[in-house]
PDB file of N, CA and C in Angstrom:
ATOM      1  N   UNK A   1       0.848  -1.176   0.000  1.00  0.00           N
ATOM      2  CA  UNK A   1       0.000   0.000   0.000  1.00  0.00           C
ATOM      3  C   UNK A   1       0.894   1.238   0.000  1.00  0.00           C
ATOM      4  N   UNK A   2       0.906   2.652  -0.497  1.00  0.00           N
ATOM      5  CA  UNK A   2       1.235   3.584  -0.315  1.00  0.00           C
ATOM      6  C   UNK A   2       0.187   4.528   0.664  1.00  0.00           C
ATOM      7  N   UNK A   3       1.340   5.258   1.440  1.00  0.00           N
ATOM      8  CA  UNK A   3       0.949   5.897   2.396  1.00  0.00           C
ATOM      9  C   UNK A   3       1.078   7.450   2.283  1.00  0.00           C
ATOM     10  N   UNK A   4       0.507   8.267   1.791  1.00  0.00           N
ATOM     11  CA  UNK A   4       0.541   9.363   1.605  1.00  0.00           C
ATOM     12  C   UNK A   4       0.881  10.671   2.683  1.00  0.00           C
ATOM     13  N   UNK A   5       1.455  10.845   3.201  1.00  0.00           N
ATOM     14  CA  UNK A   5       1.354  12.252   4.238  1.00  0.00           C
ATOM     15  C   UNK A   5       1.624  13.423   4.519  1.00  0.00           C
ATOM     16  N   UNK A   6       0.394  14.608   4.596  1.00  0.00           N
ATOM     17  CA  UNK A   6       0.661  15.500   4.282  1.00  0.00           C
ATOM     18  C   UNK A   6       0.302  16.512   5.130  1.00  0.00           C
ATOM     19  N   UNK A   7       0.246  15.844   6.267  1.00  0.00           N
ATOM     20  CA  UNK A   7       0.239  16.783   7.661  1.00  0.00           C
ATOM     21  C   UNK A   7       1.614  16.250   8.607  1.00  0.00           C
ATOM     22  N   UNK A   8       1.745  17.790   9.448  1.00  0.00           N
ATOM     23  CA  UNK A   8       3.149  17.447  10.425  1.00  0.00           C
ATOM     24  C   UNK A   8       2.779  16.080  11.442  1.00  0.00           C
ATOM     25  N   UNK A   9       4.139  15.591  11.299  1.00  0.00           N
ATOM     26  CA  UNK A   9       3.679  14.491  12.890  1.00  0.00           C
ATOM     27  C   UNK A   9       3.233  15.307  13.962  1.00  0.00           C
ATOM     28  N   UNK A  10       3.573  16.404  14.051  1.00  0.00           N
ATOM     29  CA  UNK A  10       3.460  16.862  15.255  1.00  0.00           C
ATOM     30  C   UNK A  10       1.683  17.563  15.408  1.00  0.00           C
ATOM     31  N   UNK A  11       1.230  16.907  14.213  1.00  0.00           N
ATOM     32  CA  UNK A  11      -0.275  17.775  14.767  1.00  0.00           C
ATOM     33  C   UNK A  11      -1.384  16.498  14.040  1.00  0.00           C
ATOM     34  N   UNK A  12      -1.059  15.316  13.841  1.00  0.00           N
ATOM     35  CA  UNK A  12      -1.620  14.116  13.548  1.00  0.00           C
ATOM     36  C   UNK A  12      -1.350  12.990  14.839  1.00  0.00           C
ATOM     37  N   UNK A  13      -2.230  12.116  14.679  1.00  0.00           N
ATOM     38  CA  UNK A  13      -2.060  10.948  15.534  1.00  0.00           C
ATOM     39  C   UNK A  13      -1.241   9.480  15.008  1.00  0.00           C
ATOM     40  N   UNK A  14       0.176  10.098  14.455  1.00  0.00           N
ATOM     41  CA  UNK A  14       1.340   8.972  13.694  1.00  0.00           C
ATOM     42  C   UNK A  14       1.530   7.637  14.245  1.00  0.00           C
ATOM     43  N   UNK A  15       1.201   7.437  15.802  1.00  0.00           N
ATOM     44  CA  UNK A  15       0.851   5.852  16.367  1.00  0.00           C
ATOM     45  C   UNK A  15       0.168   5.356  15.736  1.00  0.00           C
ATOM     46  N   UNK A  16      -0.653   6.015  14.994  1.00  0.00           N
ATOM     47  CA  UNK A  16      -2.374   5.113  14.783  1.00  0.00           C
ATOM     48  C   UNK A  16      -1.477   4.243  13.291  1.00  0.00           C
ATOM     49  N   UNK A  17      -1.089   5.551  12.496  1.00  0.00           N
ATOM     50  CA  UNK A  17      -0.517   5.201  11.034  1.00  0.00           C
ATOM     51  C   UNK A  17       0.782   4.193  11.356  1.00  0.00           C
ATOM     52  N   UNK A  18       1.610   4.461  12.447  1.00  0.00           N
ATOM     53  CA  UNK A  18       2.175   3.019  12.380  1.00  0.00           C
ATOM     54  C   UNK A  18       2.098   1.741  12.571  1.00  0.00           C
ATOM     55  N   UNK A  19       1.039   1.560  13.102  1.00  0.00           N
ATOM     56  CA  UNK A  19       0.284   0.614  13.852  1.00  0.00           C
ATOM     57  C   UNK A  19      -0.363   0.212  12.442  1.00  0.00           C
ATOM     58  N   UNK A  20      -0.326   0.634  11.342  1.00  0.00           N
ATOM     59  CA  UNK A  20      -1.037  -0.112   9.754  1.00  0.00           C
ATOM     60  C   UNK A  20       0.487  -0.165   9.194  1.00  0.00           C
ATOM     61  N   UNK A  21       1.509   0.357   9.210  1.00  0.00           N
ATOM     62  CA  UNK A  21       2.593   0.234   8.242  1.00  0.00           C
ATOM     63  C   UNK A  21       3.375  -0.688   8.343  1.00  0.00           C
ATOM     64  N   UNK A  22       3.709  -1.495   7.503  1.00  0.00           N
ATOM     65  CA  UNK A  22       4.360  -2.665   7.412  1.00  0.00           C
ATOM     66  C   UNK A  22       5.739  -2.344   6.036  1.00  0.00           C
ATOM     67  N   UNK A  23       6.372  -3.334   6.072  1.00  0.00           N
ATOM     68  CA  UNK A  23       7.515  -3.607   5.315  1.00  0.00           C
ATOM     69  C   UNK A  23       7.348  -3.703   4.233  1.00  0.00           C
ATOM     70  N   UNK A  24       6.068  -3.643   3.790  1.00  0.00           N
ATOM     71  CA  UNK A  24       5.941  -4.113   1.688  1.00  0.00           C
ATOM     72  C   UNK A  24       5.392  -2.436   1.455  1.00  0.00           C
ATOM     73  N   UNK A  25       5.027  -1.762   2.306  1.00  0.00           N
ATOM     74  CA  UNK A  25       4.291  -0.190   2.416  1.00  0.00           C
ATOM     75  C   UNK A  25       5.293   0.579   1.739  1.00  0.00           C
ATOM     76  N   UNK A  26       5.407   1.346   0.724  1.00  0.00           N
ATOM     77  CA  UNK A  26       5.556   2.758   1.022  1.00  0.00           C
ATOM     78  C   UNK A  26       5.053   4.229   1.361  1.00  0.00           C
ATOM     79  N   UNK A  27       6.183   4.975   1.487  1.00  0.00           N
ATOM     80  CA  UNK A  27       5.185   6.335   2.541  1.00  0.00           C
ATOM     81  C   UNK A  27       6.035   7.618   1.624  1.00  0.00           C
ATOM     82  N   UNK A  28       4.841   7.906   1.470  1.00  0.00           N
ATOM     83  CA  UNK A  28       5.264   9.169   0.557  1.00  0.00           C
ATOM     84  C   UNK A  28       5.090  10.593   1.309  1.00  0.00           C
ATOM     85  N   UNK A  29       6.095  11.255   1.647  1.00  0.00           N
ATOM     86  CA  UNK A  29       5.571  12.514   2.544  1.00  0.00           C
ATOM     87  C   UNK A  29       5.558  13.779   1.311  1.00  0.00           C
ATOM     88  N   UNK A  30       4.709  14.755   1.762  1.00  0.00           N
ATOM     89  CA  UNK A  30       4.048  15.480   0.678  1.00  0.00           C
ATOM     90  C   UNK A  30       3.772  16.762   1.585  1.00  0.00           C
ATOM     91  N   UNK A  31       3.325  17.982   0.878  1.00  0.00           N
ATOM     92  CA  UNK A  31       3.222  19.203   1.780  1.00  0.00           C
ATOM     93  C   UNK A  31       3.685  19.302   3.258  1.00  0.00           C
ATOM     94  N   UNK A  32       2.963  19.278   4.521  1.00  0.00           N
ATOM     95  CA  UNK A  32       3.994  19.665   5.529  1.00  0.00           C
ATOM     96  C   UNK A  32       4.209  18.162   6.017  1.00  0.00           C
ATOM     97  N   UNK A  33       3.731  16.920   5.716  1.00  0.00           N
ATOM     98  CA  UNK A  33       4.196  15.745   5.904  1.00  0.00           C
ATOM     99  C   UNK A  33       5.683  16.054   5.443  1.00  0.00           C
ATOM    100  N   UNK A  34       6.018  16.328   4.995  1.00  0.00           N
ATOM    101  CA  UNK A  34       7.752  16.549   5.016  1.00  0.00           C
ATOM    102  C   UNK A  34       8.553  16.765   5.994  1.00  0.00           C
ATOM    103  N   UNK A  35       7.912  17.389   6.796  1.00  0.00           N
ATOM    104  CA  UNK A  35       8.782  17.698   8.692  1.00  0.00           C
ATOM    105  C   UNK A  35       9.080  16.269   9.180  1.00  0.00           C
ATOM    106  N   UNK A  36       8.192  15.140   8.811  1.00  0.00           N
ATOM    107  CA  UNK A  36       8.767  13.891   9.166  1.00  0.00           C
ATOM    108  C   UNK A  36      10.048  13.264   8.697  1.00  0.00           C
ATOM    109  N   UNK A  37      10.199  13.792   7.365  1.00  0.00           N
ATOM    110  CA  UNK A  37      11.855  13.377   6.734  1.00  0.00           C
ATOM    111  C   UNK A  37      13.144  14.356   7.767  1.00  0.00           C
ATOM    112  N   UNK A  38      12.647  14.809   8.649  1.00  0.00           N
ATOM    113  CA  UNK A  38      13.964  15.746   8.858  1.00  0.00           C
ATOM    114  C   UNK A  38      14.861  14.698  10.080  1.00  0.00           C
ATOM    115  N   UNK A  39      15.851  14.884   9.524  1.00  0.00           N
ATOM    116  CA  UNK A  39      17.573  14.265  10.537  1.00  0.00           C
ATOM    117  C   UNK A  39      16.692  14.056  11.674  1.00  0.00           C
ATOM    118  N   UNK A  40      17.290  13.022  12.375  1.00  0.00           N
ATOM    119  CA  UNK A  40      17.510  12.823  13.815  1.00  0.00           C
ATOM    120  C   UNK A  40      15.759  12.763  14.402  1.00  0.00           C
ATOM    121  N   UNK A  41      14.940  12.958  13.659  1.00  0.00           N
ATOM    122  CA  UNK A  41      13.410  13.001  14.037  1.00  0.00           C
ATOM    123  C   UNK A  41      13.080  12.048  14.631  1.00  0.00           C
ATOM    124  N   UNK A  42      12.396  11.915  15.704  1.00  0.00           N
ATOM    125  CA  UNK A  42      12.154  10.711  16.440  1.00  0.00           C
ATOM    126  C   UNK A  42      10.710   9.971  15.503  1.00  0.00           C
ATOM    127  N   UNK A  43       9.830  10.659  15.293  1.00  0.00           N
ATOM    128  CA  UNK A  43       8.841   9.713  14.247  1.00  0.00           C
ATOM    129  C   UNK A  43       9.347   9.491  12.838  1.00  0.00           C
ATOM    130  N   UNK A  44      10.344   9.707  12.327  1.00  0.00           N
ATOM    131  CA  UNK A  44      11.218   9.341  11.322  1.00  0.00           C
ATOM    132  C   UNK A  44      11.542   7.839  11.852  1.00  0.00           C
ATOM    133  N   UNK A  45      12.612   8.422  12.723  1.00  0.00           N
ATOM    134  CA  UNK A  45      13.328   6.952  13.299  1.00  0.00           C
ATOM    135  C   UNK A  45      11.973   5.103  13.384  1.00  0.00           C
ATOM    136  N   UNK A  46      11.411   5.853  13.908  1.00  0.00           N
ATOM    137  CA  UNK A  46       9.807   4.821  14.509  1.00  0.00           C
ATOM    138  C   UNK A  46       9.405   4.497  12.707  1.00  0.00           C
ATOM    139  N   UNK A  47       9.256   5.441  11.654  1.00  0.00           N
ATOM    140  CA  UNK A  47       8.584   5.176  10.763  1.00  0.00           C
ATOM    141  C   UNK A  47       9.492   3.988  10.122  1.00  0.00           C
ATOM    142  N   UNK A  48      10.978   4.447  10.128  1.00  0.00           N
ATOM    143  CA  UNK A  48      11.942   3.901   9.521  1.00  0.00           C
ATOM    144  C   UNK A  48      11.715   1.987  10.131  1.00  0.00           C
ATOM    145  N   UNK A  49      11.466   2.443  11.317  1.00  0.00           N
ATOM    146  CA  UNK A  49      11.705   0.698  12.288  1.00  0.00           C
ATOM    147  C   UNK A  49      10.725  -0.629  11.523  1.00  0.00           C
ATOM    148  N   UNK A  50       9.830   0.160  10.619  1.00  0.00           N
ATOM    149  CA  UNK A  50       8.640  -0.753  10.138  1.00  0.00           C
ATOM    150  C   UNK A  50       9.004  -1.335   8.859  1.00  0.00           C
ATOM    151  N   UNK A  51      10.162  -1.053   8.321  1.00  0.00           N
ATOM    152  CA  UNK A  51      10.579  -1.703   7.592  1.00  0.00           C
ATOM    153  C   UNK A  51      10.220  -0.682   5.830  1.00  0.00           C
ATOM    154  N   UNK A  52       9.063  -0.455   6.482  1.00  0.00           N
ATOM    155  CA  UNK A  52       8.574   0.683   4.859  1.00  0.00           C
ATOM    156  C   UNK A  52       9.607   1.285   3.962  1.00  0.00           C
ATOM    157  N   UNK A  53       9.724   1.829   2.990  1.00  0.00           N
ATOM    158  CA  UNK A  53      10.417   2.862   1.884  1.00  0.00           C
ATOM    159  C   UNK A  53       9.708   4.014   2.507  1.00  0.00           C
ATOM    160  N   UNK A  54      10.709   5.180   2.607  1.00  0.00           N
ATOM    161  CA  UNK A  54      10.208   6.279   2.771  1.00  0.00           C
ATOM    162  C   UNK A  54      10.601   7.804   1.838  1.00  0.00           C
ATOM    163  N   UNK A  55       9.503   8.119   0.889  1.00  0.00           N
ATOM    164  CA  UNK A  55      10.079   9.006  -0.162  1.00  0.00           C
ATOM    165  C   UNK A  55       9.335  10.501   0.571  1.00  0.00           C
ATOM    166  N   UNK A  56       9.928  11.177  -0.373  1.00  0.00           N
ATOM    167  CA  UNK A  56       9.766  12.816   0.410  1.00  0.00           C
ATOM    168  C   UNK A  56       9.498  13.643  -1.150  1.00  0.00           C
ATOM    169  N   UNK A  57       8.621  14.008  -1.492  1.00  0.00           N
ATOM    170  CA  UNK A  57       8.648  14.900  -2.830  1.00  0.00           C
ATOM    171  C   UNK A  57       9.853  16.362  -2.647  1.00  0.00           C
ATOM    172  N   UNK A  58      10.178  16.677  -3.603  1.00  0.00           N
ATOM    173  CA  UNK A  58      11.293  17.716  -3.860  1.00  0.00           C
ATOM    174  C   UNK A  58      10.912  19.001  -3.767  1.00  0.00           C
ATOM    175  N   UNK A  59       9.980  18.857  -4.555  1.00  0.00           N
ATOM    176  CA  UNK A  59       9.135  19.924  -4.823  1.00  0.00           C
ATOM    177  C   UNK A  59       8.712  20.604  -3.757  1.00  0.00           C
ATOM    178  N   UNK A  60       7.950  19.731  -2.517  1.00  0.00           N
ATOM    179  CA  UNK A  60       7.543  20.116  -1.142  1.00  0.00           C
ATOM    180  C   UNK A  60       8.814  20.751  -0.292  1.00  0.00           C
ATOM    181  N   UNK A  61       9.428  19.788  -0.159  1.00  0.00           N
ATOM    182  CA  UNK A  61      10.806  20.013   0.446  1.00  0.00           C
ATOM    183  C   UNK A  61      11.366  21.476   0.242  1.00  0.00           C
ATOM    184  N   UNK A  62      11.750  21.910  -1.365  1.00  0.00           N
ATOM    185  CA  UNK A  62      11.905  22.866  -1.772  1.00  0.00           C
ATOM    186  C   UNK A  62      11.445  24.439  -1.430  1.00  0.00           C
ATOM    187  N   UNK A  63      10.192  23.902  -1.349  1.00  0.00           N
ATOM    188  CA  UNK A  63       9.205  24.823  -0.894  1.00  0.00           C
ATOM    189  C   UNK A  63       8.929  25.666   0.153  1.00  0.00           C
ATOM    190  N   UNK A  64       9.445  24.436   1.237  1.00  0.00           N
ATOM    191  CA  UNK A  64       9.851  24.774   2.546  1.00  0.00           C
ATOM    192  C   UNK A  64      11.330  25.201   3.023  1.00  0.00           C
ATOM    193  N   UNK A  65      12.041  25.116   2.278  1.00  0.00           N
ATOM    194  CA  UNK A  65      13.134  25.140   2.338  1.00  0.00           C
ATOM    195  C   UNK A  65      14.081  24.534   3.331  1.00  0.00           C
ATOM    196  N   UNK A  66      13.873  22.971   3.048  1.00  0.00           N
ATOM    197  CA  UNK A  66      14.133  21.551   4.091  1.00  0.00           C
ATOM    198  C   UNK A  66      15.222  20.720   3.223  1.00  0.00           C
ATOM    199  N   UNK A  67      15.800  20.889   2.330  1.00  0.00           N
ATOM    200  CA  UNK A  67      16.529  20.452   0.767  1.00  0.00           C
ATOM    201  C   UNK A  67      17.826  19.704   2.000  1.00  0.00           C
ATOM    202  N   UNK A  68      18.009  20.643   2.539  1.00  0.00           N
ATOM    203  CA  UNK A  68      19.407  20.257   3.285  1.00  0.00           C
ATOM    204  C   UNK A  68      19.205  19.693   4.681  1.00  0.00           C
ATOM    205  N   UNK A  69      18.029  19.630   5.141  1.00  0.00           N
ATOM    206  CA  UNK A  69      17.541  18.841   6.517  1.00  0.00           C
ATOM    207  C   UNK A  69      16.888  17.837   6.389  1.00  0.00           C
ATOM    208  N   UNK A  70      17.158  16.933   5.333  1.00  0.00           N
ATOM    209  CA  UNK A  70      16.095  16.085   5.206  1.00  0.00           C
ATOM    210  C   UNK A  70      17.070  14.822   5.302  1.00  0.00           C
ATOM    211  N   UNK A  71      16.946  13.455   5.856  1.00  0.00           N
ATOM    212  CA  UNK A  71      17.731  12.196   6.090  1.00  0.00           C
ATOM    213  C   UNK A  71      18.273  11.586   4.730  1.00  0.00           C
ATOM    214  N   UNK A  72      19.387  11.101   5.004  1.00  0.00           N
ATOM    215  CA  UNK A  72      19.716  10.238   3.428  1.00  0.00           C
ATOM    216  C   UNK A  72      19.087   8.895   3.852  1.00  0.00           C
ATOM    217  N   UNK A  73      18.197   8.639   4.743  1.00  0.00           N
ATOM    218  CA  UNK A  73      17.361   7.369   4.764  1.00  0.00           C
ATOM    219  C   UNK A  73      16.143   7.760   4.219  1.00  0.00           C
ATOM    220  N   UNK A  74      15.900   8.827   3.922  1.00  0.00           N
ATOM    221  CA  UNK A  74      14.548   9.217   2.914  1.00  0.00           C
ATOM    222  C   UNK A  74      15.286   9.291   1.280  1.00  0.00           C
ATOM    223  N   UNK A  75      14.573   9.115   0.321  1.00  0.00           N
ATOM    224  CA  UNK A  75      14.326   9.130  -0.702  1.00  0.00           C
ATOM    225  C   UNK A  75      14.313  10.384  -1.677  1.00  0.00           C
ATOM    226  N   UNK A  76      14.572  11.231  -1.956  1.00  0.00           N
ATOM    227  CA  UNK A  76      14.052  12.447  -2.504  1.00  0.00           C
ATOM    228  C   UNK A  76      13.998  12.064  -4.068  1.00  0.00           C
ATOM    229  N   UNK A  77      12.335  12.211  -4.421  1.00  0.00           N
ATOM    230  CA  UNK A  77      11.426  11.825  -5.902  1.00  0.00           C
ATOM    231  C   UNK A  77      10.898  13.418  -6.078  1.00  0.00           C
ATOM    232  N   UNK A  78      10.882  12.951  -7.431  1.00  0.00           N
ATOM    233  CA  UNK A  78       9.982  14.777  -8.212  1.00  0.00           C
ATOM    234  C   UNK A  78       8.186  13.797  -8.166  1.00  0.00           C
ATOM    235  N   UNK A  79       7.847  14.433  -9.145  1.00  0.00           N
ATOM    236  CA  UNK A  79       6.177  14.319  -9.409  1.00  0.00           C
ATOM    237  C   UNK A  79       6.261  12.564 -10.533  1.00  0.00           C
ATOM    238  N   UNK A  80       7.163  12.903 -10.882  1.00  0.00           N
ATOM    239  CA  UNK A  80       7.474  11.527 -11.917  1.00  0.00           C
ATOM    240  C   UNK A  80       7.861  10.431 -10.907  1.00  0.00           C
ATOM    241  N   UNK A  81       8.347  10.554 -10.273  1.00  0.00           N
ATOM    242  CA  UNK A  81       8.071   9.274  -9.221  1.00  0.00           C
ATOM    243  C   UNK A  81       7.110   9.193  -9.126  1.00  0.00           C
ATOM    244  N   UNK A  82       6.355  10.245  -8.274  1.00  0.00           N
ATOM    245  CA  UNK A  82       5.048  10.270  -7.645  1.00  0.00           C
ATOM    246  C   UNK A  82       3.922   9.281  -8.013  1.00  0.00           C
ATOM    247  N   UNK A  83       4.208   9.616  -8.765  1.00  0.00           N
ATOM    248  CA  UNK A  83       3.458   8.642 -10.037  1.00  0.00           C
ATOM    249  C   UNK A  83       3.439   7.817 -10.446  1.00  0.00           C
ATOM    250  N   UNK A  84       5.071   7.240 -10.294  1.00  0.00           N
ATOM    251  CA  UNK A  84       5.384   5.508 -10.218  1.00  0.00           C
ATOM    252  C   UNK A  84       4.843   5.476  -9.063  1.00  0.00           C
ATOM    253  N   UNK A  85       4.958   5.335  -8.047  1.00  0.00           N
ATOM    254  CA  UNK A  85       4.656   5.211  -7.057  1.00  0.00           C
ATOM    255  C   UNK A  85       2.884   5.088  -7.097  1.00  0.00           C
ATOM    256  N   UNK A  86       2.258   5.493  -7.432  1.00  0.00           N
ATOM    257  CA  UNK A  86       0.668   5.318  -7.276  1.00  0.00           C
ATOM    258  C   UNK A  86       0.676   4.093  -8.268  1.00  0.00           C
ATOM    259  N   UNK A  87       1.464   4.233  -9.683  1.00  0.00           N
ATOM    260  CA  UNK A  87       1.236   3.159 -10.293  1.00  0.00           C
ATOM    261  C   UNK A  87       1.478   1.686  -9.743  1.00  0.00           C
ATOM    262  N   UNK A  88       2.584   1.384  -8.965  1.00  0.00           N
ATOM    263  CA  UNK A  88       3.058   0.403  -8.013  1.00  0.00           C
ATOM    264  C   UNK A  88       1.825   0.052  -7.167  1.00  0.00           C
ATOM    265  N   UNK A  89       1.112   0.772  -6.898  1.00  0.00           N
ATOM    266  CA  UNK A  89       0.628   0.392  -5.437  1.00  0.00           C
ATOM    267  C   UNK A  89      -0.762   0.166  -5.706  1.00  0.00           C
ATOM    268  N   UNK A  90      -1.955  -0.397  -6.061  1.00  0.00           N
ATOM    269  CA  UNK A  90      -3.207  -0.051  -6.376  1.00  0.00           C
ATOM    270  C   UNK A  90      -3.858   0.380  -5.042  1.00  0.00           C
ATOM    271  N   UNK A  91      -3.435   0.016  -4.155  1.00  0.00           N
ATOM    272  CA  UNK A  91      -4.338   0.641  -2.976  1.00  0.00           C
ATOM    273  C   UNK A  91      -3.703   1.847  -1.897  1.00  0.00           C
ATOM    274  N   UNK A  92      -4.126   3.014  -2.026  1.00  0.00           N
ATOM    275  CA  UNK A  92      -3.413   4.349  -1.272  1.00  0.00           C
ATOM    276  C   UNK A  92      -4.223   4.753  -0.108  1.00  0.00           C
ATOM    277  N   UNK A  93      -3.283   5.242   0.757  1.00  0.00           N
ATOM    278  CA  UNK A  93      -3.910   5.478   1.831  1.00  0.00           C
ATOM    279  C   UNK A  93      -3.756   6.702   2.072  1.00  0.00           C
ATOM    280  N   UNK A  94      -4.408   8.312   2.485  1.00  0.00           N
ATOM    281  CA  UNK A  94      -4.032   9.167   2.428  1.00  0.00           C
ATOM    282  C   UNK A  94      -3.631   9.735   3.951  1.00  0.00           C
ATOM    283  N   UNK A  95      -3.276  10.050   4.846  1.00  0.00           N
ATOM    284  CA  UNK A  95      -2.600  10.324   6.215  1.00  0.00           C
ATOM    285  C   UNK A  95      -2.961  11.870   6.412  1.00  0.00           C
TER     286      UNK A  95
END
């Protein structure tokens, strides 16, 4: 399944979403879901433990200007991933 997220951990309930994420999952962070890709983040670390892929759009990142705070255990994809990525997965979950 892909996991879409596009609110901060810090103002969602991210136990609930790990408590569904498993190891075949990926998690795509998107608008301020991007604060979860940053270094040393403790719900990074937890997301990372589940075994999932974790990608971060560029574009978002960019936006915020996070380009240089973001983990080399995240992924950084444009919109053309994005898109592999939905194609991969038939069932999405949005966060």
């Amino acid at each position: 399944m892909l996991y879409t997220v596009s609110r901060s951990p810090y103002h969602d309930d991210f136990n609930a979403m790990l408590g569904l994420v498993s190891d075949v999952d990926d998690v795509l962070l998107i608008q301020n879901g991007v604060l979860l890709g940053i270094k040393d983040n403790r719900y990074l670390t937890a997301l990372l433990r589940s075994g999932a892929s974790v990608y971060v759009l560029q574009e978002d990142l960019a936006a915020r200007g996070l380009i240089e705070q973001i983990s080399d255990r995240v992924k950084v994809i444009d919109y053309n991933g994005f898109v592999s990525l939905t194609v991969k997965h038939q069932q999405h979950f949005s966060w």
